[in-house]
C-alpha atoms as a PDB file:
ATOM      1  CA  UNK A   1       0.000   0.000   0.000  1.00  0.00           C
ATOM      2  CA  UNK A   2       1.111   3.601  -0.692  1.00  0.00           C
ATOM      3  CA  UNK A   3       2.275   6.357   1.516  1.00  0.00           C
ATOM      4  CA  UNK A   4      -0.738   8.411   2.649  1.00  0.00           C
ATOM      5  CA  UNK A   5      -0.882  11.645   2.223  1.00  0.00           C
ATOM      6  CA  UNK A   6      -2.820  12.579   5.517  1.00  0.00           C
ATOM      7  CA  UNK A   7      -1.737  10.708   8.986  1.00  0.00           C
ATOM      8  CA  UNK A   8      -4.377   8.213  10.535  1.00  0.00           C
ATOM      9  CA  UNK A   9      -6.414   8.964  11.906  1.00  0.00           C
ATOM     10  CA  UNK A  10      -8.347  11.199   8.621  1.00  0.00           C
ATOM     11  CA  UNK A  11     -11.780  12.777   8.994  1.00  0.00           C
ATOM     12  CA  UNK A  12     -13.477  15.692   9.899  1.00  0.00           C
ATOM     13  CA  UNK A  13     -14.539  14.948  13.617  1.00  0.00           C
ATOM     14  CA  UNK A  14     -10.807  13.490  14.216  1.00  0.00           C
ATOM     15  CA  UNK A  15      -9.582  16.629  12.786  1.00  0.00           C
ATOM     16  CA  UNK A  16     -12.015  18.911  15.154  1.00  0.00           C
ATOM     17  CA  UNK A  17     -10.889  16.564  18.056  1.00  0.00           C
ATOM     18  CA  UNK A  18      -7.397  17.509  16.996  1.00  0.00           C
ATOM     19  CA  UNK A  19      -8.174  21.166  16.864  1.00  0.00           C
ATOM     20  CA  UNK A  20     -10.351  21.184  20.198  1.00  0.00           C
ATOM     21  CA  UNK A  21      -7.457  19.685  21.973  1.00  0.00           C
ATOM     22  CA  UNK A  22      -4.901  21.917  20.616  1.00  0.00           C
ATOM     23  CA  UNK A  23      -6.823  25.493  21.611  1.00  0.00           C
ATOM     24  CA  UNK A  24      -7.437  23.986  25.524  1.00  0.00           C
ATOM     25  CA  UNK A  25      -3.645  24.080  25.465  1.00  0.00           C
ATOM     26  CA  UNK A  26      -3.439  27.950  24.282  1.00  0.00           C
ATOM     27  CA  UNK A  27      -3.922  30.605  26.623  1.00  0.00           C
ATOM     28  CA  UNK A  28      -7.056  32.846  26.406  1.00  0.00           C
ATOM     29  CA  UNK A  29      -5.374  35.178  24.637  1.00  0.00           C
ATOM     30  CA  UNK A  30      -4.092  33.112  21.794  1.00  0.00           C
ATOM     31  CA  UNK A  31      -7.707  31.615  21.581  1.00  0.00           C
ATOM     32  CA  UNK A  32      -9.852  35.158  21.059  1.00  0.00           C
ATOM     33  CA  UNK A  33      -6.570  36.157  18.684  1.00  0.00           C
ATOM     34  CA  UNK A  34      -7.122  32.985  16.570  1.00  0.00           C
ATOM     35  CA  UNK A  35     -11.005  33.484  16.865  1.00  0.00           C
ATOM     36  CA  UNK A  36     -10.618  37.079  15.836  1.00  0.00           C
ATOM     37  CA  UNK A  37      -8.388  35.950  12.834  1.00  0.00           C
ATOM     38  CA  UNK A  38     -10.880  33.763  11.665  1.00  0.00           C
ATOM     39  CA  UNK A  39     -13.871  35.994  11.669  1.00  0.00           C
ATOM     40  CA  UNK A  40     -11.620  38.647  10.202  1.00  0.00           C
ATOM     41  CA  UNK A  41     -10.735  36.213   7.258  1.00  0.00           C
ATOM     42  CA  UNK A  42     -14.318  35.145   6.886  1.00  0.00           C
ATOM     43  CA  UNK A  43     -15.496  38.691   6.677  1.00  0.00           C
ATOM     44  CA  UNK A  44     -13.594  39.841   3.969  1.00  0.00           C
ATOM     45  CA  UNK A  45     -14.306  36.347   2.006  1.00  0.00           C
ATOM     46  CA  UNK A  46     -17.853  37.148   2.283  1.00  0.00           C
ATOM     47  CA  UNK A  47     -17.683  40.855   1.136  1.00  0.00           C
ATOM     48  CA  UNK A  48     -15.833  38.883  -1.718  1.00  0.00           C
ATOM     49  CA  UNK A  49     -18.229  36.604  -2.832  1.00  0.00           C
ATOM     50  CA  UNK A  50     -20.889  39.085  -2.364  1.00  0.00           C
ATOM     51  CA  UNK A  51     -19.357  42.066  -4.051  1.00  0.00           C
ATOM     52  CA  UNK A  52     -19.040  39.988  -7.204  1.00  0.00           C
ATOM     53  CA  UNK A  53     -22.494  39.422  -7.782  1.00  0.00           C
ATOM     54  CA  UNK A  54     -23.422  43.069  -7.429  1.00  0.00           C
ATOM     55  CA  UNK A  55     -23.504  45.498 -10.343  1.00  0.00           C
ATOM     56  CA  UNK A  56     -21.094  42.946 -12.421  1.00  0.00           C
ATOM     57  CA  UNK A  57     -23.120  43.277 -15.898  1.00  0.00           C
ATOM     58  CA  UNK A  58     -23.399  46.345 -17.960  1.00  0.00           C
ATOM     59  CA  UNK A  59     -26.688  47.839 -18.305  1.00  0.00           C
ATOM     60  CA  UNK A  60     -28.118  46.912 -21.730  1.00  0.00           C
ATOM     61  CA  UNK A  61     -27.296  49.655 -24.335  1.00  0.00           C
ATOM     62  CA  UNK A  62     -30.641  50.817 -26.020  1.00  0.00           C
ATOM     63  CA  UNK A  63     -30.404  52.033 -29.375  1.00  0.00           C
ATOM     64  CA  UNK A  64     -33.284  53.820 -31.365  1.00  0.00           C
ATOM     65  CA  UNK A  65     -32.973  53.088 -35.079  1.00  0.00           C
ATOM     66  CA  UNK A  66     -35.787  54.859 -37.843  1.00  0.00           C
ATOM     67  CA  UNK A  67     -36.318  53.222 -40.934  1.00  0.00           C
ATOM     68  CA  UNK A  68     -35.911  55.632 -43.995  1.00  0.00           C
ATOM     69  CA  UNK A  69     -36.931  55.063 -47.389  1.00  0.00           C
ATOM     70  CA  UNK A  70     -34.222  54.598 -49.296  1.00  0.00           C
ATOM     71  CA  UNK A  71     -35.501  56.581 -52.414  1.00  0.00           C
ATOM     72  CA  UNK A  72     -35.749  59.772 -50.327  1.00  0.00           C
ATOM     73  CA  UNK A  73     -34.825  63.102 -51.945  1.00  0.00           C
ATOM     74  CA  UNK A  74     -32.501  65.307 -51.144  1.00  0.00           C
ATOM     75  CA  UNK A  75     -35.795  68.169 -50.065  1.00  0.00           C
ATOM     76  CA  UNK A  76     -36.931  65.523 -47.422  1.00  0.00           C
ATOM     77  CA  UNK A  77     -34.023  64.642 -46.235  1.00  0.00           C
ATOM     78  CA  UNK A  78     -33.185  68.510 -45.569  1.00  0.00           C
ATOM     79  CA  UNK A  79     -36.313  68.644 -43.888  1.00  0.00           C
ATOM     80  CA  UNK A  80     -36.835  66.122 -41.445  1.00  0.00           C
ATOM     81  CA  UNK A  81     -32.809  67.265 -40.425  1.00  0.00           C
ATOM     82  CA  UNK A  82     -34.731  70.893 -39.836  1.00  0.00           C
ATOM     83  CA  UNK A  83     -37.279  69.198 -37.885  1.00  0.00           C
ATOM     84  CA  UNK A  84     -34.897  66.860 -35.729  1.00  0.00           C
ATOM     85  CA  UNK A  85     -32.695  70.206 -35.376  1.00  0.00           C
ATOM     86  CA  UNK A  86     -35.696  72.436 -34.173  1.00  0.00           C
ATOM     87  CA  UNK A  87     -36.265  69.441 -31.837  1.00  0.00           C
ATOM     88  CA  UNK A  88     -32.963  70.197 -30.199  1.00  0.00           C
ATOM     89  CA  UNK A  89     -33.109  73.646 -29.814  1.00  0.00           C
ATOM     90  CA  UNK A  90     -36.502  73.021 -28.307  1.00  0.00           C
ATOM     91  CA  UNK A  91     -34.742  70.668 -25.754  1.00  0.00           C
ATOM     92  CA  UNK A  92     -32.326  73.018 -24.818  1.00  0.00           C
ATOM     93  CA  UNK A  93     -34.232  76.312 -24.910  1.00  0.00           C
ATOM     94  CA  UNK A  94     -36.438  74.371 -22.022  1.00  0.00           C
ATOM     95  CA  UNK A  95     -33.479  73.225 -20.115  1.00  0.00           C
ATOM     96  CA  UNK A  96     -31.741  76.321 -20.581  1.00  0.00           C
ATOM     97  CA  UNK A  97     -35.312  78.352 -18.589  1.00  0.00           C
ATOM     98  CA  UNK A  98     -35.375  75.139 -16.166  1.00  0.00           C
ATOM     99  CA  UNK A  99     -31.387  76.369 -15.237  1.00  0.00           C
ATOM    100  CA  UNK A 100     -32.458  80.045 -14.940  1.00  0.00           C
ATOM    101  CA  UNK A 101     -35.808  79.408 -13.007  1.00  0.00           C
ATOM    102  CA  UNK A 102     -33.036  77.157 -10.379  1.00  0.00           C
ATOM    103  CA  UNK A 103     -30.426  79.813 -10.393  1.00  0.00           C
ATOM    104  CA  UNK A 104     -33.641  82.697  -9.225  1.00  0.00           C
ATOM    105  CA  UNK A 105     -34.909  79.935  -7.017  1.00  0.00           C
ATOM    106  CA  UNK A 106     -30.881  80.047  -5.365  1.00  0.00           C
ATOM    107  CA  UNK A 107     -30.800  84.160  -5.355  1.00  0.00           C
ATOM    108  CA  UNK A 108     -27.877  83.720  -8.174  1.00  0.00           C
END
C-alpha cells in the first residue's frame, strides 16, 4: 500500500478533536486572537463573494434606429434634419429656462 498523504487517523470529527485539543492548550489570549483571525478572514471572504455578484453586468445599451426610405430626396431629407434640429433647440431652450428658473430659485 502507498504512503498516505494525511496521517491516521483522517476525517473531519478526528480533525475537530485535533483542533479542540490543541486550543485547551493555548492561553485565552491566543484563543480570542485565533477566533478574531478567523472571523476577520471570513469577513472579507464574504464581502468577496458578495461584491461579485453586485452590479457585475453592464446595463443593456438601447439604441433607437428609424427606418428611412431609401428613395428619399434630397428636399426631405433637408427637412426632417430641420425638424430633428428644431427638436434640439426646443430641448435646450427648455433646459436652458429650467437652469435660470433654479439659479432665481438660489438668489444667483
Amino acid at each position: 500500500m502507498g504512503m498516505s498523504w494525511f496521517p491516521r487517523p483522517v476525517g473531519p470529527r478526528a480533525a475537530f478533536a485535533d483542533l479542540r485539543a490543541f486550543m485547551r492548550q493555548r492561553s485565552r489570549e491566543q484563543v480570542i486572537g485565533f477566533a478574531l483571525a478567523i472571523l476577520a478572514t471570513t469577513i472579507i471572504i464574504i464581502e468577496f463573494i458578495v461584491d461579485a455578484q453586485i452590479n457585475t453586468a453592464p446595463p443593456p445599451t438601447i439604441t433607437y434606429v428609424e427606418q428611412w426610405d431609401a428613395n428619399r430626396s434630397d428636399a426631405e431629407i433637408i427637412a426632417q434634419q430641420k425638424k430633428d434640429q428644431a427638436e434640439v433647440e426646443a430641448f435646450r431652450k427648455e433646459r436652458q429656462e429650467q437652469f435660470q428658473r433654479l439659479e432665481n430659485k438660489l438668489g444667483m
